[in-house]
N, C-alpha and C. Protein backbone atom coordinates (compact mmCIF):
# COMPACT_ATOMS: atom_id res chain seq x y z
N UNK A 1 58.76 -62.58 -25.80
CA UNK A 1 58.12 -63.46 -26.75
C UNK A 1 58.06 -64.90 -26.28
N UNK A 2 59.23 -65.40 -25.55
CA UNK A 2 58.89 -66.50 -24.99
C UNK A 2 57.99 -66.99 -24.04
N UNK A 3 57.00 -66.07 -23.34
CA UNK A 3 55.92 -65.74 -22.46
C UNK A 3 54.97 -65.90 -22.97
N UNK A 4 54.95 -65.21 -24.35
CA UNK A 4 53.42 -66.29 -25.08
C UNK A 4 53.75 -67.04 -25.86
N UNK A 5 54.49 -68.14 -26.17
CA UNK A 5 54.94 -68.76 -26.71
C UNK A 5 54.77 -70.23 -25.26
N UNK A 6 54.98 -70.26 -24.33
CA UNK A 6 54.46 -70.80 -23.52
C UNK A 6 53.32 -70.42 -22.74
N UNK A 7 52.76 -69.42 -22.75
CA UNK A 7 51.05 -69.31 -22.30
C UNK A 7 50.57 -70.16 -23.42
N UNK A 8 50.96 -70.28 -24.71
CA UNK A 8 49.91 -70.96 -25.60
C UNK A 8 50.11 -72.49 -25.29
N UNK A 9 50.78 -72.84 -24.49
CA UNK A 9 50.50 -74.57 -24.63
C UNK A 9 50.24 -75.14 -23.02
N UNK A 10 49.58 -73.93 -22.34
CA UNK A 10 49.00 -73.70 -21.35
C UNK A 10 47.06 -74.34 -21.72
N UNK A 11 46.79 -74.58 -20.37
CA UNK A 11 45.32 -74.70 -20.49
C UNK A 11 44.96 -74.12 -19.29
N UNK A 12 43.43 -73.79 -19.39
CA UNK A 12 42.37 -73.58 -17.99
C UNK A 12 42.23 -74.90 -17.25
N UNK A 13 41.73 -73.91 -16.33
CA UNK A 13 40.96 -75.19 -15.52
C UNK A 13 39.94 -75.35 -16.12
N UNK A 14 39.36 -74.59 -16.54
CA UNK A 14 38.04 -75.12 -17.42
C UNK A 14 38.15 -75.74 -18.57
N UNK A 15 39.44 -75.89 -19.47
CA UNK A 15 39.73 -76.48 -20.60
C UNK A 15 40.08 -77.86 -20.33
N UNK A 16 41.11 -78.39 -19.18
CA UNK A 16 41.40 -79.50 -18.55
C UNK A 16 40.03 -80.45 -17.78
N UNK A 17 39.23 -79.57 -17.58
CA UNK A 17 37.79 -80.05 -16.67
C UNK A 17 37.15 -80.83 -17.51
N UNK A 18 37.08 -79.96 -18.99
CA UNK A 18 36.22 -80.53 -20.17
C UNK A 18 36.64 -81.60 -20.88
N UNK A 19 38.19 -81.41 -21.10
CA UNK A 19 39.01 -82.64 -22.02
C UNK A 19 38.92 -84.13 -21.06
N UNK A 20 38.86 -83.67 -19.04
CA UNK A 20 39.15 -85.32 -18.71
C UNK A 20 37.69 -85.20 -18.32
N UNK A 21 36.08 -85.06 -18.59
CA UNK A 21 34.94 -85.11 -18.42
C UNK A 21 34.74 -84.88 -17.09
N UNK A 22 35.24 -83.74 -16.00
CA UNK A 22 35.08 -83.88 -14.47
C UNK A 22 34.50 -82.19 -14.66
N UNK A 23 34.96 -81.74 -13.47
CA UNK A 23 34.54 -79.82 -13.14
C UNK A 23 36.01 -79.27 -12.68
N UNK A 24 35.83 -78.38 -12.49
CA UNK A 24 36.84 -77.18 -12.56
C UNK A 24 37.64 -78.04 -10.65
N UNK A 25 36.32 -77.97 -10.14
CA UNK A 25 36.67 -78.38 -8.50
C UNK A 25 37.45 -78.87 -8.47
N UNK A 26 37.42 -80.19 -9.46
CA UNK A 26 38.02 -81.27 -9.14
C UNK A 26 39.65 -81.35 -9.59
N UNK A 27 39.87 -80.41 -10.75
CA UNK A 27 41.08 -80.26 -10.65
C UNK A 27 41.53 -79.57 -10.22
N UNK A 28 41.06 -78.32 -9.85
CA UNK A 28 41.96 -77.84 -8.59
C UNK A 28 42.48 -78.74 -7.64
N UNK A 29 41.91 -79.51 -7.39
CA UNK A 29 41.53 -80.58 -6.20
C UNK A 29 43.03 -81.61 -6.62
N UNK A 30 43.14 -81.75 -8.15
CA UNK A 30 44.32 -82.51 -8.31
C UNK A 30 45.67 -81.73 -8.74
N UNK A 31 45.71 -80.35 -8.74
CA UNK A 31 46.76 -79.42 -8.74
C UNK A 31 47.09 -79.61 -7.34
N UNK A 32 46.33 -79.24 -6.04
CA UNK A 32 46.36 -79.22 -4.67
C UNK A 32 47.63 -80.97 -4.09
N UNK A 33 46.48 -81.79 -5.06
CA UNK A 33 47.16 -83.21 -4.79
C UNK A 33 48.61 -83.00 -5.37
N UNK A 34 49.05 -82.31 -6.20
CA UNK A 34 50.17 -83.01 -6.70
C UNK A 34 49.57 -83.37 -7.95
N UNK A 35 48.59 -84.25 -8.55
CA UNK A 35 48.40 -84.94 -9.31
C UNK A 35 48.66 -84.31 -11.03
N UNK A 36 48.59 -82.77 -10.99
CA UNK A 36 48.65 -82.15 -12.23
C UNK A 36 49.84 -81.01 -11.71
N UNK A 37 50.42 -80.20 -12.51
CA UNK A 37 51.36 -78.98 -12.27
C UNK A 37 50.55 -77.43 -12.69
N UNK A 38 50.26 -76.96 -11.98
CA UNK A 38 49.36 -75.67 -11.91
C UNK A 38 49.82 -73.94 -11.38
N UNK A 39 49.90 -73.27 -12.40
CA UNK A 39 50.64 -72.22 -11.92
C UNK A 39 48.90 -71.14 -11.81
N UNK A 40 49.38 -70.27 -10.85
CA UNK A 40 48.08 -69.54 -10.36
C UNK A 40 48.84 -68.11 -11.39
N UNK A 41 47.85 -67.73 -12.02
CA UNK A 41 48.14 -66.57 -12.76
C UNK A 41 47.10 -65.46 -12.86
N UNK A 42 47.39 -64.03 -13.13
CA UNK A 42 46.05 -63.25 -13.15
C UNK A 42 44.51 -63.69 -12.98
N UNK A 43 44.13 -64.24 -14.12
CA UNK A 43 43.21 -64.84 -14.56
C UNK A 43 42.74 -65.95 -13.86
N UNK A 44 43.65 -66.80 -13.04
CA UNK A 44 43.09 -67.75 -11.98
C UNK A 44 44.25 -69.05 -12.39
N UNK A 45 43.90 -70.27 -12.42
CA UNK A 45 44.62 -71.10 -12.24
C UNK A 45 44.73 -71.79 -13.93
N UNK A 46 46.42 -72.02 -14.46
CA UNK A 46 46.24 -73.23 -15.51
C UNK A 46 47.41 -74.33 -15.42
N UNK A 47 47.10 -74.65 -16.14
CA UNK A 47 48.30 -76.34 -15.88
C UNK A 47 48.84 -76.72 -17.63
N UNK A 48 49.84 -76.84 -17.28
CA UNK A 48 50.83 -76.86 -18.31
C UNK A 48 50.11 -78.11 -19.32
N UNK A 49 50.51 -77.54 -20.67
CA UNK A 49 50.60 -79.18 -21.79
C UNK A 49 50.75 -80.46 -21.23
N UNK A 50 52.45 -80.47 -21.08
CA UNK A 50 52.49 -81.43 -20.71
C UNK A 50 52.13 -82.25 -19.42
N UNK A 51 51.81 -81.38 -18.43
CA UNK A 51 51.51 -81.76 -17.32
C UNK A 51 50.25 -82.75 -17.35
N UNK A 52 49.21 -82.42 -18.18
CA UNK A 52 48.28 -82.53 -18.86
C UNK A 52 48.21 -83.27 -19.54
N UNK A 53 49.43 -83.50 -20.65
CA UNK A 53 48.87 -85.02 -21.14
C UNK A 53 49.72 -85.97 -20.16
N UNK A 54 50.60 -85.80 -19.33
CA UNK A 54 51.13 -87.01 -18.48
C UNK A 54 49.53 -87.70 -17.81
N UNK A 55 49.29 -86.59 -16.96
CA UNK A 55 48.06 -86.69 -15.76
C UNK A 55 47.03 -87.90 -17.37
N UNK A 56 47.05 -87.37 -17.73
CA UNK A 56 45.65 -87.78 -19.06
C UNK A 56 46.22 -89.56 -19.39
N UNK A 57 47.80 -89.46 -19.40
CA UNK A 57 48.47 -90.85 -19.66
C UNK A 57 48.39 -91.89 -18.33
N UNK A 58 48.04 -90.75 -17.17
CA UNK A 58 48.21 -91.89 -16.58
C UNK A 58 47.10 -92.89 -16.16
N UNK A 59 46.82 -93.25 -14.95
CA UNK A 59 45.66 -94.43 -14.96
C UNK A 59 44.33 -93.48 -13.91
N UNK A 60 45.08 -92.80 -13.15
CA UNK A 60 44.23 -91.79 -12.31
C UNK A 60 43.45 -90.75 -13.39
N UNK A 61 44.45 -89.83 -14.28
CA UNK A 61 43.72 -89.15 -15.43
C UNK A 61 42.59 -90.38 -16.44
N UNK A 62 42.70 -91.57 -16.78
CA UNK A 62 41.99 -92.04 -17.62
C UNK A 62 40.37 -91.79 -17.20
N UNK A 63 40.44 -91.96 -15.73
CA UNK A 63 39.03 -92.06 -15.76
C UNK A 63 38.60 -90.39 -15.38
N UNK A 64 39.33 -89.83 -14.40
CA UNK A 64 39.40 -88.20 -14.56
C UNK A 64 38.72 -88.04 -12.56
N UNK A 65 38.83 -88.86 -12.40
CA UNK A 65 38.58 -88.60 -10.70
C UNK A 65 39.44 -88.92 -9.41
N UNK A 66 40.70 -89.89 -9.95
CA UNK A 66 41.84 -89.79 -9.21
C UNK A 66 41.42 -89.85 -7.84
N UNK A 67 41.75 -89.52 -6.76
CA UNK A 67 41.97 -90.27 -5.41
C UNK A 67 40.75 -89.50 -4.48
N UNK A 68 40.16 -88.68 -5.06
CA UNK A 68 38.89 -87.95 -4.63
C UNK A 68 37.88 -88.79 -4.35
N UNK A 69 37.50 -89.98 -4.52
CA UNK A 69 36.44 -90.83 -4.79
C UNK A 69 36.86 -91.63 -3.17
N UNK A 70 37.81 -91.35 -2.28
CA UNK A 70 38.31 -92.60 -1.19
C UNK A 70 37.25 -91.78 0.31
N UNK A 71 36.78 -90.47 0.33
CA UNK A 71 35.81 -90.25 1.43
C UNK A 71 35.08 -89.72 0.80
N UNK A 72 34.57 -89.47 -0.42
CA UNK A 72 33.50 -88.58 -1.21
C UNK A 72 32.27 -88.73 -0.44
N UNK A 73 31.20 -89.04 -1.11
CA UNK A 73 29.84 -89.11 -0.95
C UNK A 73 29.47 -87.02 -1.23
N UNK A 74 30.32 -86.53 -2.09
CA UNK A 74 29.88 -85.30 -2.58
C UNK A 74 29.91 -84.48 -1.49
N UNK A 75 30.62 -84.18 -0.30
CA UNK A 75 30.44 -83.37 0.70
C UNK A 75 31.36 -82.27 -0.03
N UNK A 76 32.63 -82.30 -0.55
CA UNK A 76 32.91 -81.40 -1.02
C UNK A 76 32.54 -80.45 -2.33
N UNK A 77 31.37 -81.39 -2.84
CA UNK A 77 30.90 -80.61 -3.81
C UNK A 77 30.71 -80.54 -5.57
N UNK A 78 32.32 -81.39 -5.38
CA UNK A 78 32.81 -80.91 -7.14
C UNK A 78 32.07 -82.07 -7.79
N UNK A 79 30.69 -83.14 -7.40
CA UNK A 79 30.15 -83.20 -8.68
C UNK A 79 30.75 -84.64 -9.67
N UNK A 80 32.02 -85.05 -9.22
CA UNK A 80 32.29 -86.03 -10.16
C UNK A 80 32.29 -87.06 -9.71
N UNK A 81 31.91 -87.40 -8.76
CA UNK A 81 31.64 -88.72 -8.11
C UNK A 81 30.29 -89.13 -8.63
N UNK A 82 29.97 -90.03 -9.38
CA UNK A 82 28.65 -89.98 -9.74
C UNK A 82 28.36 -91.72 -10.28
C-alpha cells in the first residue's frame, strides 16, 4: 500500500512538461542534468512531488529551460528554446 500511496504524488514527464510550459525532451534533458529526481519505471520516466516543486522553486525551473539554452540553436530538438 505504500507503493501507491507514493506513485500518487509522482508525475509524468508529460505532466511536469505541461506544468513548467517546455516538452517532454527537455526534461528528460533536466533528469539527465541532475536538475530534477527521476525514477525510470514500466511506463517510462516520472519525477517525484517534491522534486518538482523544488526544480519549479528554483530560478532555473521559473522559466522552465535551465542550462539547455548555453549551445542550443535547436540541434537537439526539444523545441523550448524559442
Amino acid at each position: 500500500m505504500a507503493s501507491k500511496q507514493s506513485e500518487s504524488t509522482d508525475m509524468t514527464v508529460a505532466e511536469v512538461a505541461e506544468a513548467l510550459g517546455t516538452t517532454p525532451v527537455n526534461v528528460l534533458l533536466f533528469i539527465k542534468r541532475g536538475l530534477l529526481e527521476g525514477l525510470e519505471s514500466e511506463g517510462g520516466w516520472v519525477v517525484a512531488q517534491e522534486s518538482f516543486a523544488a526544480f519549479r522553486a528554483s530560478e532555473a525551473g521559473q522559466n522552465g529551460r535551465a542550462t539547455c539554452r548555453s549551445a542550443c540553436s535547436k540541434a537537439g530538438g526539444c523545441g523550448s528554446c524559442e
